[in-house]
C-alpha atoms as a PDB file:
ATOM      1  CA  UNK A   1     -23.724 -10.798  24.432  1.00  0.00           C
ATOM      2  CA  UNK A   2     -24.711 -14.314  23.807  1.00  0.00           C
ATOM      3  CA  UNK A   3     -23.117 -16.544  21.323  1.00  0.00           C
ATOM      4  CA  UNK A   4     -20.002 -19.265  20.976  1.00  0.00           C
ATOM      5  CA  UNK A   5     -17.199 -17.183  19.114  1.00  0.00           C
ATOM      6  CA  UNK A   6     -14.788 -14.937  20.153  1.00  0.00           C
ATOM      7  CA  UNK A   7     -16.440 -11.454  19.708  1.00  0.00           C
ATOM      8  CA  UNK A   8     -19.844 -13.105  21.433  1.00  0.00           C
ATOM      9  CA  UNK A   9     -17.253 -14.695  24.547  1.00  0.00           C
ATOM     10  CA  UNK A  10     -15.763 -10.827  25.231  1.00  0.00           C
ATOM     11  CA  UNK A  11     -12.440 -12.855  23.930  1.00  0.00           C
ATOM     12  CA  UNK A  12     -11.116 -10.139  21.838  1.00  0.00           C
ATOM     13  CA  UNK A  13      -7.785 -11.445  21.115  1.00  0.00           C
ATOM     14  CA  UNK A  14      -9.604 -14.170  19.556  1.00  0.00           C
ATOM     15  CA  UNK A  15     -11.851 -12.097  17.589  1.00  0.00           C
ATOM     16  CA  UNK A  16      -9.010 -10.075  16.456  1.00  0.00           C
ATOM     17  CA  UNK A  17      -7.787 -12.935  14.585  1.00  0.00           C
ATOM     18  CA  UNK A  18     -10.611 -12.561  11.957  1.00  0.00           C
ATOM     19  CA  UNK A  19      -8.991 -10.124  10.341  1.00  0.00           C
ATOM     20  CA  UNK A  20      -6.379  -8.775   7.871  1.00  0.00           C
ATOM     21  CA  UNK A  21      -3.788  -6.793   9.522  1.00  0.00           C
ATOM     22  CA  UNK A  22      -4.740  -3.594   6.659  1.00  0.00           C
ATOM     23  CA  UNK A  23      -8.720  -4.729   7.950  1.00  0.00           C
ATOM     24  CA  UNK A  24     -11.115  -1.437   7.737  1.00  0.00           C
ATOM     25  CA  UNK A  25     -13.983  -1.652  10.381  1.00  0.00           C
ATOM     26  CA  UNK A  26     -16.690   1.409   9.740  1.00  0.00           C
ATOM     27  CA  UNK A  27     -19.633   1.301  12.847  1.00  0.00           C
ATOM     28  CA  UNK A  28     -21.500   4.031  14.359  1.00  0.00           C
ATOM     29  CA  UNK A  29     -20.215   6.200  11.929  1.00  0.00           C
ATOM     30  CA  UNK A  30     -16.575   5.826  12.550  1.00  0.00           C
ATOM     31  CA  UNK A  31     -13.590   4.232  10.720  1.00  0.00           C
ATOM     32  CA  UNK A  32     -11.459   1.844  12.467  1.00  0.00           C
ATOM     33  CA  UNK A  33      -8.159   0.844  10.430  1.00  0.00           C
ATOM     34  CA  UNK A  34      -5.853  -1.743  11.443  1.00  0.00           C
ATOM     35  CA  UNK A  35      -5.577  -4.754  13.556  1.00  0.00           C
ATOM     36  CA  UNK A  36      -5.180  -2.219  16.696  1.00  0.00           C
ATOM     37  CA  UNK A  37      -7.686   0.388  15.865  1.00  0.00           C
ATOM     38  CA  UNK A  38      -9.986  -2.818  15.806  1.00  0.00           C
ATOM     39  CA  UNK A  39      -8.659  -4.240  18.857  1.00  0.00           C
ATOM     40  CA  UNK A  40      -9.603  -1.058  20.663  1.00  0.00           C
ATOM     41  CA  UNK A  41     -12.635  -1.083  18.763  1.00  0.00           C
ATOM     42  CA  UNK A  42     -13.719  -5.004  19.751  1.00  0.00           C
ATOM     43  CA  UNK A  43     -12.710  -4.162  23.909  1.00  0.00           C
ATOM     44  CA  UNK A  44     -15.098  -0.629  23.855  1.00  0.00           C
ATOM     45  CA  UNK A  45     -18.153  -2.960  21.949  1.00  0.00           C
ATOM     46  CA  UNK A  46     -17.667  -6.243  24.572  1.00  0.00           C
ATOM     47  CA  UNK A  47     -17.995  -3.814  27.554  1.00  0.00           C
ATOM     48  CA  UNK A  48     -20.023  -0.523  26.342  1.00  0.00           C
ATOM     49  CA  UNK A  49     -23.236  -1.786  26.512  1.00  0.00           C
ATOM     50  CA  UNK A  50     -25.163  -4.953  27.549  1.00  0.00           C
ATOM     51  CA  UNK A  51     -26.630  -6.766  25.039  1.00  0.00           C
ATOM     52  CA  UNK A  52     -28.150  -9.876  22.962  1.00  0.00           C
ATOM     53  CA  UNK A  53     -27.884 -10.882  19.704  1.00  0.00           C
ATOM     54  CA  UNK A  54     -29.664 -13.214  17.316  1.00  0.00           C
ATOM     55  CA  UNK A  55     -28.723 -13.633  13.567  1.00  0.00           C
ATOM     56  CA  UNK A  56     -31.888 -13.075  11.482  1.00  0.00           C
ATOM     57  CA  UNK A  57     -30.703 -13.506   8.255  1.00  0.00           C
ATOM     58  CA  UNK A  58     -27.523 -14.078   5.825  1.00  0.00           C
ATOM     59  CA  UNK A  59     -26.586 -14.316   2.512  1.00  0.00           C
ATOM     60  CA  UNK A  60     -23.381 -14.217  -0.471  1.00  0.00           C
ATOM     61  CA  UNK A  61     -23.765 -11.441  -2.357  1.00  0.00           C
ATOM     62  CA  UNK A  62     -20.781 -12.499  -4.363  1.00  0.00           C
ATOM     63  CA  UNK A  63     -17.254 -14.899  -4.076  1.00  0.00           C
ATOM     64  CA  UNK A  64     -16.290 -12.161  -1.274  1.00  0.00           C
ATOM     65  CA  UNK A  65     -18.929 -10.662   0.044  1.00  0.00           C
ATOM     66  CA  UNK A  66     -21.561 -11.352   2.751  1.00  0.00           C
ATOM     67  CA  UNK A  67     -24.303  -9.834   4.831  1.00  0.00           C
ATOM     68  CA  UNK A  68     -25.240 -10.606   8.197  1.00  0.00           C
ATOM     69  CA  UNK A  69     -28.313  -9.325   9.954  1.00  0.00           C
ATOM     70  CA  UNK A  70     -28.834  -9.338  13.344  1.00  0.00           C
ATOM     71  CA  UNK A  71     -31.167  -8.300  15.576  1.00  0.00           C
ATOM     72  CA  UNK A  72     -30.117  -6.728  19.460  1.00  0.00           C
ATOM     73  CA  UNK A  73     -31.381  -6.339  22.602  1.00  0.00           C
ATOM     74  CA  UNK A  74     -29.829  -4.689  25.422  1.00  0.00           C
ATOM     75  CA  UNK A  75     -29.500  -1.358  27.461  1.00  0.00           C
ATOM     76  CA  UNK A  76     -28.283   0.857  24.858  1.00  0.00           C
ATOM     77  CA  UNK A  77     -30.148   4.144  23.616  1.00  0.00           C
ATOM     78  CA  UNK A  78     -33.420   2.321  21.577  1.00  0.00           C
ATOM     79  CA  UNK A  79     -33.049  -0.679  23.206  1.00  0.00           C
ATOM     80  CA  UNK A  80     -33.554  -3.156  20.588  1.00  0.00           C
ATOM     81  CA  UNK A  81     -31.888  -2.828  16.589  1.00  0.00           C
ATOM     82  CA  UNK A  82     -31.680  -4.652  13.547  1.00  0.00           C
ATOM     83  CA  UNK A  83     -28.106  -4.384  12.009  1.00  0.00           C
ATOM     84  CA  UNK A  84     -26.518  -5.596   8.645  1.00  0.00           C
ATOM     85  CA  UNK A  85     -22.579  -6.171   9.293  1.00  0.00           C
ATOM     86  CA  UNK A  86     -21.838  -6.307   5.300  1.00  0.00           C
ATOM     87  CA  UNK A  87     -18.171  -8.638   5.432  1.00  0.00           C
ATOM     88  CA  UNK A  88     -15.510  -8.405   2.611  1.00  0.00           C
ATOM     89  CA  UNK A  89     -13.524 -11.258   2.509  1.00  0.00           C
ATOM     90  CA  UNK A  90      -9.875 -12.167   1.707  1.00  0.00           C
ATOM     91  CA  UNK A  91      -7.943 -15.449   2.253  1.00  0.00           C
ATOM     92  CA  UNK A  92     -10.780 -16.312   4.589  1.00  0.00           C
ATOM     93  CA  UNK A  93     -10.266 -12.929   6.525  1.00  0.00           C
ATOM     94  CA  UNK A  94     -12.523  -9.937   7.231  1.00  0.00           C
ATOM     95  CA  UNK A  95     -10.970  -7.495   5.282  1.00  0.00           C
ATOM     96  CA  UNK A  96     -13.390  -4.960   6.028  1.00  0.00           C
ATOM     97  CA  UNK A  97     -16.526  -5.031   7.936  1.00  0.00           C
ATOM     98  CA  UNK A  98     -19.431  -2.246   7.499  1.00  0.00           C
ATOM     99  CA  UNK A  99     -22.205  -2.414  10.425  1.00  0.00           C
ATOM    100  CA  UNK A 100     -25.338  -0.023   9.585  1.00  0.00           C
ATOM    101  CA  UNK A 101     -28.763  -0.248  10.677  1.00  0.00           C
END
């Protein structure tokens, strides 16, 4: 992964700090609860797979919510993807975090 924050950098611990210690994660059809769930989570994702990823578009949908999309490259199964990571916010936090294609 390519990038300058902590997720990108394989710094988990940093990463982790994103979130709300109650934070909900759902990706690849699973539910990830909790700052250690989504620890677990963040180490699997930074070493799973090799991979690149560009930001292709944002935007607010309203005072706490925001969509990311993003589109990877790498040596998983497809190859390439274009994800939306839809972010609920609170106190500046990720308080939960959907990723679907």
């Amino acid at each position: 992964m390519e990038g300058e924050d902590g997720l990108d950098a394989h710094d988990t611990a940093s990463a982790i700090t994103a979130f709300t210690r109650d934070a909900t994660v759902i990706d690849d059809g699973n539910t990830y609860e909790g700052t250690e769930a989504i620890k677990e989570w963040l180490d699997r994702s930074a070493t799973e797979f090799t991979y690149t990823i560009h930001l292709t578009g944002a935007q607010q949908t309203d005072a706490t919510r925001y969509i990311a999309t993003h589109h990877l490259k790498g040596n998983f199964p497809g190859g390439t993807i274009d994800l939306r990571y839809r972010f609920t916010l609170r106190d500046g936090l990720i308080e939960r975090l959907v990723i679907e294609p």
